[in-house]
C-alpha atoms as a PDB file:
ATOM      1  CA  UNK A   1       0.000   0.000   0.000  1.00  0.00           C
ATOM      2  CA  UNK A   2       2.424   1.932   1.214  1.00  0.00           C
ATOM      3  CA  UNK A   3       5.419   1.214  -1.189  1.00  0.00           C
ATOM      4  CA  UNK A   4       8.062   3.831  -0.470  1.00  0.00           C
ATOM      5  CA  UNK A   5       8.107   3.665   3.119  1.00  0.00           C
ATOM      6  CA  UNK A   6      10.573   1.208   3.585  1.00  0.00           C
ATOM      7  CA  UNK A   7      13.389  -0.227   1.838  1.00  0.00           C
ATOM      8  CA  UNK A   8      13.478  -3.497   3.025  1.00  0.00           C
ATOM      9  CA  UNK A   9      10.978  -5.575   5.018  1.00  0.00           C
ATOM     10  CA  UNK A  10      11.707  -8.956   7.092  1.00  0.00           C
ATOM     11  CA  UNK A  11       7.947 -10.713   7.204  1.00  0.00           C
ATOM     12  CA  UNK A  12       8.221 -13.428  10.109  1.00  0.00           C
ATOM     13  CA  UNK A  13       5.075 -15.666  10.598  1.00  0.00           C
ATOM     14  CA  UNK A  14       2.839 -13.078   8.388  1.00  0.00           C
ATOM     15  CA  UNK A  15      -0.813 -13.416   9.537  1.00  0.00           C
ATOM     16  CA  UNK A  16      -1.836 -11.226   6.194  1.00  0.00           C
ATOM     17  CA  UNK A  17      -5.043 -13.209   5.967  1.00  0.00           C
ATOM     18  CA  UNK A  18      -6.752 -11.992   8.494  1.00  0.00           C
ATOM     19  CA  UNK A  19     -10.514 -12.705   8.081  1.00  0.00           C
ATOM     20  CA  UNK A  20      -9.596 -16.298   7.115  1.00  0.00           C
ATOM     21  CA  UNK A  21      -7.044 -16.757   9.792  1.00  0.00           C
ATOM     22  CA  UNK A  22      -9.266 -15.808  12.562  1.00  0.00           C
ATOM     23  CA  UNK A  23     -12.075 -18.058  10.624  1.00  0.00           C
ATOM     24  CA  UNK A  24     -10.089 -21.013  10.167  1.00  0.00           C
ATOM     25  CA  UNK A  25      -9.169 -20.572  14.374  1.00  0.00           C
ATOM     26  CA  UNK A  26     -12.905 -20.538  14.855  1.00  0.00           C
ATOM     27  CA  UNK A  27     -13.647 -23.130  12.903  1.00  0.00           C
ATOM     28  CA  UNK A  28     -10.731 -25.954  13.889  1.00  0.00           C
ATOM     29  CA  UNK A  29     -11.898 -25.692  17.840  1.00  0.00           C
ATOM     30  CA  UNK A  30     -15.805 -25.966  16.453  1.00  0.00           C
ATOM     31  CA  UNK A  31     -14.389 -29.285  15.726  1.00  0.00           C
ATOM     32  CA  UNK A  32     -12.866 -30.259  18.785  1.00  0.00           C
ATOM     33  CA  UNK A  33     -15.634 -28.726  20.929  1.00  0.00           C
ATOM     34  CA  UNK A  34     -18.360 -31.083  19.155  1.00  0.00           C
ATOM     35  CA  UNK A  35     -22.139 -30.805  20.793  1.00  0.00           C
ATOM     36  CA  UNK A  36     -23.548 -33.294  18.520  1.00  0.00           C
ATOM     37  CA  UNK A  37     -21.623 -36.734  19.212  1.00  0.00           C
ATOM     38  CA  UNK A  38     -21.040 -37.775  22.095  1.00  0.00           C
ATOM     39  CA  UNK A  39     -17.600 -38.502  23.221  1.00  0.00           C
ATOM     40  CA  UNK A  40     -15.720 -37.033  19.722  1.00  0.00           C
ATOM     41  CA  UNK A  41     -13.847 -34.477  21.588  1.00  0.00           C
ATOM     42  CA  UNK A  42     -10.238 -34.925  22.056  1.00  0.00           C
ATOM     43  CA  UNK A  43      -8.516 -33.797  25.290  1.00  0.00           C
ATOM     44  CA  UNK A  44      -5.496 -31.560  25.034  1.00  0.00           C
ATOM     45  CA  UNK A  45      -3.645 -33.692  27.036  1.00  0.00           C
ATOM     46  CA  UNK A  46      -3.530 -36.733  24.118  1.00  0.00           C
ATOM     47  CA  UNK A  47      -1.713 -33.948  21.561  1.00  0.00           C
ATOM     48  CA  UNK A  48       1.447 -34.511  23.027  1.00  0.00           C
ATOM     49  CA  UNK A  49       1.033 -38.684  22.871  1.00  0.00           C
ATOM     50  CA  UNK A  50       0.197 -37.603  19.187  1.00  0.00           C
ATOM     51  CA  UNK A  51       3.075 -35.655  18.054  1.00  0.00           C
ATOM     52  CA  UNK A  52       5.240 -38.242  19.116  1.00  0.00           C
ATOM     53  CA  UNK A  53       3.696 -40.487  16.907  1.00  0.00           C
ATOM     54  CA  UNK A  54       3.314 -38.674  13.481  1.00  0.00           C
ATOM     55  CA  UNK A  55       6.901 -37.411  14.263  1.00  0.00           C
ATOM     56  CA  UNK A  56       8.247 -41.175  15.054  1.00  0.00           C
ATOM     57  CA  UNK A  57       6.217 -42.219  11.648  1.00  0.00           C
ATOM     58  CA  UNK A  58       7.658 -39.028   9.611  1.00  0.00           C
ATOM     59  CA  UNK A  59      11.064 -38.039  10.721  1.00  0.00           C
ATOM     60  CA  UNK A  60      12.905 -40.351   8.542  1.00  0.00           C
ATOM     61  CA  UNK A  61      11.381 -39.216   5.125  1.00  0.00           C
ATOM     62  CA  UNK A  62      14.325 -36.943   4.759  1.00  0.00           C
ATOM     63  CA  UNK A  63      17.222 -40.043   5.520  1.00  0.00           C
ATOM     64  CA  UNK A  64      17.891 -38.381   8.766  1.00  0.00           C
ATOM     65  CA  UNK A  65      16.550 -39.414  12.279  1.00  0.00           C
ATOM     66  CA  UNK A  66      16.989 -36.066  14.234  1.00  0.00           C
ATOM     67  CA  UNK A  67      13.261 -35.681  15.478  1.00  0.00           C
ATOM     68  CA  UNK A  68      12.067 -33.057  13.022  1.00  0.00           C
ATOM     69  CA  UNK A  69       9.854 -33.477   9.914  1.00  0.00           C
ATOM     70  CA  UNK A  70      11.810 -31.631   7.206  1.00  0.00           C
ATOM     71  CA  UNK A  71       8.589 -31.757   4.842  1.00  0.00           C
ATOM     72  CA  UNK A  72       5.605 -31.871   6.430  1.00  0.00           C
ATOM     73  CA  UNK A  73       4.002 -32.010   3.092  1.00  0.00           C
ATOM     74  CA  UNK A  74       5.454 -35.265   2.363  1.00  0.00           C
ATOM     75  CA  UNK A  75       4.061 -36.614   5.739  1.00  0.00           C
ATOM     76  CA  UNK A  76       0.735 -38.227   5.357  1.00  0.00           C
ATOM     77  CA  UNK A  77       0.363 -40.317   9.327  1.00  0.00           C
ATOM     78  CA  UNK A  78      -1.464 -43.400   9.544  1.00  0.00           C
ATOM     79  CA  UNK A  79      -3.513 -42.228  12.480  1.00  0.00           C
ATOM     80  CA  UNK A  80      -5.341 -45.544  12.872  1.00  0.00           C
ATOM     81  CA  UNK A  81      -1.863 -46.166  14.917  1.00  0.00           C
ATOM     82  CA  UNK A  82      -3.435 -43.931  17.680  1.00  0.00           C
ATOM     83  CA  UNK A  83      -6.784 -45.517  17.552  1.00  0.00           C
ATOM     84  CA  UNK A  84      -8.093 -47.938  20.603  1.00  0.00           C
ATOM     85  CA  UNK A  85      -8.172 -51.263  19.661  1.00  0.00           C
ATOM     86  CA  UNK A  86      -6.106 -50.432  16.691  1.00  0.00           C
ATOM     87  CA  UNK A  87      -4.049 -53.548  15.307  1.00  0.00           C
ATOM     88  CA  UNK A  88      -1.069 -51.626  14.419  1.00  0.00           C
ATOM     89  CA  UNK A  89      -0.827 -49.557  17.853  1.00  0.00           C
ATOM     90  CA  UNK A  90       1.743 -46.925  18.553  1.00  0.00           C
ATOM     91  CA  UNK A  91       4.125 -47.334  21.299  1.00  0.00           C
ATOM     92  CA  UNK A  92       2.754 -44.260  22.686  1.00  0.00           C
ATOM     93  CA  UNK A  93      -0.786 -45.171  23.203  1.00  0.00           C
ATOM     94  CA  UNK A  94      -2.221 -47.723  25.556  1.00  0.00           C
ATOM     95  CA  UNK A  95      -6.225 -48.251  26.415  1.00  0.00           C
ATOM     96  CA  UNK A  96      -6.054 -44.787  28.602  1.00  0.00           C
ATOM     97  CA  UNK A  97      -4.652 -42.918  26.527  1.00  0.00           C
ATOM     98  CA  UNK A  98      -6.077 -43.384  22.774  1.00  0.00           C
ATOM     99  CA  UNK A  99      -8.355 -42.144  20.245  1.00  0.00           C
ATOM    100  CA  UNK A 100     -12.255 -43.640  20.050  1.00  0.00           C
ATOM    101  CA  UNK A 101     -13.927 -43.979  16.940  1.00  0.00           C
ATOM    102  CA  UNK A 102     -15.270 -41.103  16.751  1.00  0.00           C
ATOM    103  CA  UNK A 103     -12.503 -38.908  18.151  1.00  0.00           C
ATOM    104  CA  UNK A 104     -10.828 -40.343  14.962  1.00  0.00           C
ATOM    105  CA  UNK A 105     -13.275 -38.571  12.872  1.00  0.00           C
ATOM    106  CA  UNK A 106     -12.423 -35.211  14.781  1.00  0.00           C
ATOM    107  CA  UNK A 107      -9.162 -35.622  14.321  1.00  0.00           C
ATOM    108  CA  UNK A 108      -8.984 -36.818  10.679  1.00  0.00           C
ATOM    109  CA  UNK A 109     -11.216 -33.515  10.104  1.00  0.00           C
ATOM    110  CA  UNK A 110      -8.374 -31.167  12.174  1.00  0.00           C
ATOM    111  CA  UNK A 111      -5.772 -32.192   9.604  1.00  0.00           C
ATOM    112  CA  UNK A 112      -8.170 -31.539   6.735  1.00  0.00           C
ATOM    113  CA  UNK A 113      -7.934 -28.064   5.009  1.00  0.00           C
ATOM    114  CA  UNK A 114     -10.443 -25.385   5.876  1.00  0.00           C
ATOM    115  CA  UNK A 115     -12.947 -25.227   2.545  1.00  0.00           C
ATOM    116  CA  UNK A 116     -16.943 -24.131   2.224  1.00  0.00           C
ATOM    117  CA  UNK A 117     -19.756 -25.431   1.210  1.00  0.00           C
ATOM    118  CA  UNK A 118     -19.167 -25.500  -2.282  1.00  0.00           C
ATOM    119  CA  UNK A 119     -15.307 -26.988  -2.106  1.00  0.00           C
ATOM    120  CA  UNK A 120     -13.060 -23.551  -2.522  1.00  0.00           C
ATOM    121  CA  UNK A 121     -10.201 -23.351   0.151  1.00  0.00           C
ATOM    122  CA  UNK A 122     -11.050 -20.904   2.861  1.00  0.00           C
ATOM    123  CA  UNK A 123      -7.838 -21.527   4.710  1.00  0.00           C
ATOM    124  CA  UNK A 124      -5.202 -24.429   4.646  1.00  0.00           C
ATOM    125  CA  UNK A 125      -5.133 -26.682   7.704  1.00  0.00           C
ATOM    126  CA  UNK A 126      -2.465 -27.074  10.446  1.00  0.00           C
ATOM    127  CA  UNK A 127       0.860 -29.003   9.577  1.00  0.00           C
ATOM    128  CA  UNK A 128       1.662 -32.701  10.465  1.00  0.00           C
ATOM    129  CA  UNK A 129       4.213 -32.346  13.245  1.00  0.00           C
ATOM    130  CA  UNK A 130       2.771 -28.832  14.662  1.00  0.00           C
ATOM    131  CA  UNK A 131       0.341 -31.076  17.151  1.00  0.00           C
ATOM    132  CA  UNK A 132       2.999 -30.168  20.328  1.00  0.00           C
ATOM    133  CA  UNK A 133       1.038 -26.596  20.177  1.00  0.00           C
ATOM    134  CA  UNK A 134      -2.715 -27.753  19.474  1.00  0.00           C
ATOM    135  CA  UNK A 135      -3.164 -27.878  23.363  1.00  0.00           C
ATOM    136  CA  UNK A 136      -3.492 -23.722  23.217  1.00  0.00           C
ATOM    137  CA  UNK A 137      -4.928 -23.560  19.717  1.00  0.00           C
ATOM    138  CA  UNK A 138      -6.962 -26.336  18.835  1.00  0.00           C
ATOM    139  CA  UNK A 139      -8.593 -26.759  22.798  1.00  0.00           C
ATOM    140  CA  UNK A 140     -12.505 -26.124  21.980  1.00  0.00           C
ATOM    141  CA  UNK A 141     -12.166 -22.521  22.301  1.00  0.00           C
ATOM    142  CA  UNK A 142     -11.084 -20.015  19.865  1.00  0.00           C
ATOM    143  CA  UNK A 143      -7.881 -19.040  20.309  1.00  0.00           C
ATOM    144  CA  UNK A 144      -6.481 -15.137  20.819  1.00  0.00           C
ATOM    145  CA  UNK A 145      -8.229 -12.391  18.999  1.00  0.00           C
ATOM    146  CA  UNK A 146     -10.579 -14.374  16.756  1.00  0.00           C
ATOM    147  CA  UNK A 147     -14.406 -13.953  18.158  1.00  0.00           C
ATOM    148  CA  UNK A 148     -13.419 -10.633  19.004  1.00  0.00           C
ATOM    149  CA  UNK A 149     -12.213  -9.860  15.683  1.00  0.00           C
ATOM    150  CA  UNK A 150     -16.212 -11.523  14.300  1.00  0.00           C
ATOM    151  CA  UNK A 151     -17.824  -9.852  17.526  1.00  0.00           C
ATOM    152  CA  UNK A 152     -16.579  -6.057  17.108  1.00  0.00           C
ATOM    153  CA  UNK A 153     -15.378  -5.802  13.833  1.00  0.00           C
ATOM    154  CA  UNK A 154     -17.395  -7.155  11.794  1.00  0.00           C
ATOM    155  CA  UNK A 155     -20.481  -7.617  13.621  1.00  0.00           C
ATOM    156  CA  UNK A 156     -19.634  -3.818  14.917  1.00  0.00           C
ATOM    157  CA  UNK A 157     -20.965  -4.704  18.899  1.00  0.00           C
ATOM    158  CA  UNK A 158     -20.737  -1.988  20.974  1.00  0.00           C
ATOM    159  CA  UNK A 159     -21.103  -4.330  24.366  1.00  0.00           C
ATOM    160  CA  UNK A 160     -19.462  -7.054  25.647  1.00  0.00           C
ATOM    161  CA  UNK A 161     -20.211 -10.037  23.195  1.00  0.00           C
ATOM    162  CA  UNK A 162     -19.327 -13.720  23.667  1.00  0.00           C
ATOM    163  CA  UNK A 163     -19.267 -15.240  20.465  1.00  0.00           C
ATOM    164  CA  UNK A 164     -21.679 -17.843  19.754  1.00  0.00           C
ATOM    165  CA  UNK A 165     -21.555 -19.606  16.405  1.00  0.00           C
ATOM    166  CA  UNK A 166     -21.961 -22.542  14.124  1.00  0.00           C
ATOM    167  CA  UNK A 167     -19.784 -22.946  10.837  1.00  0.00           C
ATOM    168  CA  UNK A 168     -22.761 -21.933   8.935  1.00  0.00           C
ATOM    169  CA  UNK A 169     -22.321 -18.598  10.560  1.00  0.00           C
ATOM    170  CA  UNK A 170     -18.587 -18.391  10.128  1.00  0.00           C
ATOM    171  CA  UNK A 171     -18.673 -19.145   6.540  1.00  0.00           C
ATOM    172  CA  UNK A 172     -20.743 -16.302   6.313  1.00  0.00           C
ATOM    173  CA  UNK A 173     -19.318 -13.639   8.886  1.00  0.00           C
ATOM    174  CA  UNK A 174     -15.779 -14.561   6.841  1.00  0.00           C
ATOM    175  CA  UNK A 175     -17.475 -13.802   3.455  1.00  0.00           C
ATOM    176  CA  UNK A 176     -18.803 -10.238   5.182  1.00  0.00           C
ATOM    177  CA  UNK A 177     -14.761  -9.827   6.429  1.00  0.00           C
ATOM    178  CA  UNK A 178     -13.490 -10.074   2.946  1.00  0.00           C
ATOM    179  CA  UNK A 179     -15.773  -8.077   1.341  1.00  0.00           C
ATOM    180  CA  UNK A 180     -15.620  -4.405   3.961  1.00  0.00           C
ATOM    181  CA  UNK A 181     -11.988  -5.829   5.462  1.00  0.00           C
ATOM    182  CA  UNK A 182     -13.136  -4.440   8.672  1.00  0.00           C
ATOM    183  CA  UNK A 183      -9.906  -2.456  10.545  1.00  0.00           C
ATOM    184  CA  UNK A 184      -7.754  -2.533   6.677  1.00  0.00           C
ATOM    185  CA  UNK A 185      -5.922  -5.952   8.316  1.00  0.00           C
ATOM    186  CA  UNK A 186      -5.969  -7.871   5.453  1.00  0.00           C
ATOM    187  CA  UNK A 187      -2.947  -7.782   3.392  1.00  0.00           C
ATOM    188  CA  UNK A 188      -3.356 -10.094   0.692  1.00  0.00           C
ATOM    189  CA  UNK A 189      -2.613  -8.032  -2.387  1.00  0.00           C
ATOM    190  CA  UNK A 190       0.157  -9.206  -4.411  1.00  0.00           C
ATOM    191  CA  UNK A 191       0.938  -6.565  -6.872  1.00  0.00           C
ATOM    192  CA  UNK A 192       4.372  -5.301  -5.020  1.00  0.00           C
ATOM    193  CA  UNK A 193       5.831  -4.606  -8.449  1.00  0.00           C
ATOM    194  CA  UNK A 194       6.188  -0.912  -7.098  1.00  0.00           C
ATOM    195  CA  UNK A 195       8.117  -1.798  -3.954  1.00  0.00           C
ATOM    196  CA  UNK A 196      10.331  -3.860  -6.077  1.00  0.00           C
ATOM    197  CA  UNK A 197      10.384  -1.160  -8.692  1.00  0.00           C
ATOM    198  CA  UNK A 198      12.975   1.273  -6.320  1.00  0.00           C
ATOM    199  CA  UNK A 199      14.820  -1.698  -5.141  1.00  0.00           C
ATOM    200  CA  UNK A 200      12.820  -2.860  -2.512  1.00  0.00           C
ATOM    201  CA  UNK A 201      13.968  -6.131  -1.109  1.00  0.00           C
ATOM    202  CA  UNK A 202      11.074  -8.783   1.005  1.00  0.00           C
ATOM    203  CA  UNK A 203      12.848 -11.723   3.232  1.00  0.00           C
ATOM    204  CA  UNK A 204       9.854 -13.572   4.151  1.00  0.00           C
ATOM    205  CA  UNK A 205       9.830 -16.889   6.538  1.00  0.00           C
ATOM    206  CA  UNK A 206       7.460 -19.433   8.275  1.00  0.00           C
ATOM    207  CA  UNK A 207       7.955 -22.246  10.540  1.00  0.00           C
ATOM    208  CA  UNK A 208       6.140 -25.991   9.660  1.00  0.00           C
ATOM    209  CA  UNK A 209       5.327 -26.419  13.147  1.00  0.00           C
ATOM    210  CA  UNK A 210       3.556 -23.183  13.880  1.00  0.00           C
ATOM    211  CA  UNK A 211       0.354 -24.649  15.640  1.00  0.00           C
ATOM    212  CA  UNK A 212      -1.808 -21.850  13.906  1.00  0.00           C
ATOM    213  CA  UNK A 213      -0.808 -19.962  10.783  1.00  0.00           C
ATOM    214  CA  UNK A 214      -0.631 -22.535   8.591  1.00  0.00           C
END
């Protein structure tokens, strides 16, 4: 927007997308804070029991055992391993401590990209490997600014508001956030042709394993 006022510009972690960010943070803990089947949520406490296990199943793929997935991409977890009952059970799970049936299905949907009712990518899902985090982002409840962000600026609430919301309602609140970009925090344009023009130089980076900006 503002192409001359710097001459160089480190981006760390860029949360540019705003209304989809704070959508997509809505929508992962509507997931894992299912009202409508019975026993489906998963507590926080198994994330850790799972990150052991994708990264013990993933690590490798690069010909290097050092405990970090290089490519998350490339990692696609058997997460049956996890399961109870399961017939090829990780060595980190035991009848306490694993996934029912239908906490499967929650899970299988966390790792599934964020997309609307008619199949277009609203926001792409959290990375195999970043599950050490999930216990303060993917918990049941919205994480930092995100029903506030729905609540006051784009809903425009005057008085204290606790968001309450089904993904119905967040598809559509997220369409409203693109379309009057509430606050100008959306910076998704990608004509920086004139910043580039004067010499302008952009050293951008993002971690794998960041549990929320995917």
């Amino acid at each position: 927007m503002y192409p001359e006022d710097f001459d160089g510009i480190v981006a760390g972690a860029p949360a540019q997308w705003w209304p989809h960010l704070n959508g997509f943070t809505v929508h992962i803990n509507l997931l894992n804070a299912n009202a409508t089947t019975p026993g489906a949520v998963i507590p926080t406490s198994f994330f850790t029991t799972l990150n052991q296990e994708v990264v013990a199943q993933c690590d490798k793929l690069d010909g290097v055992a050092d405990g970090i997935i290089t490519n998350p991409r490339k990692c696609k977890p058997d997460l049956t391993r996890v399961a109870c009952g399961s017939t090829n059970s990780s060595p980190y799970v035991n009848a306490s401590n694993c996934l029912s049936d239908s906490q499967l299905v929650t899970l299988k949907a966390i790792y599934t990209n964020w997309t609307s009712s008619n199949g277009e990518l609203l926001f792409p899902t959290v990375e195999p490997g970043s599950e050490f985090g999930w216990s303060q982002t993917v918990n049941g409840i919205p994480y930092g600014p995100a029903p506030d962000f729905f609540s006051y600026q784009v809903l425009n609430k005057t008085s204290v508001q606790t968001l309450q919301i089904n993904e119905t309602e967040l598809q559509r609140l997220t369409a409203i956030a693109d379309t009057t970009d509430p606050g100008h925090s959306n910076a998704i344009d990608p004509n920086l042709k004139p910043f580039f023009k004067r010499g302008g130089k952009l050293l951008q980076y993002h971690g794998f394993a960041d549990p929320l900006i995917s």
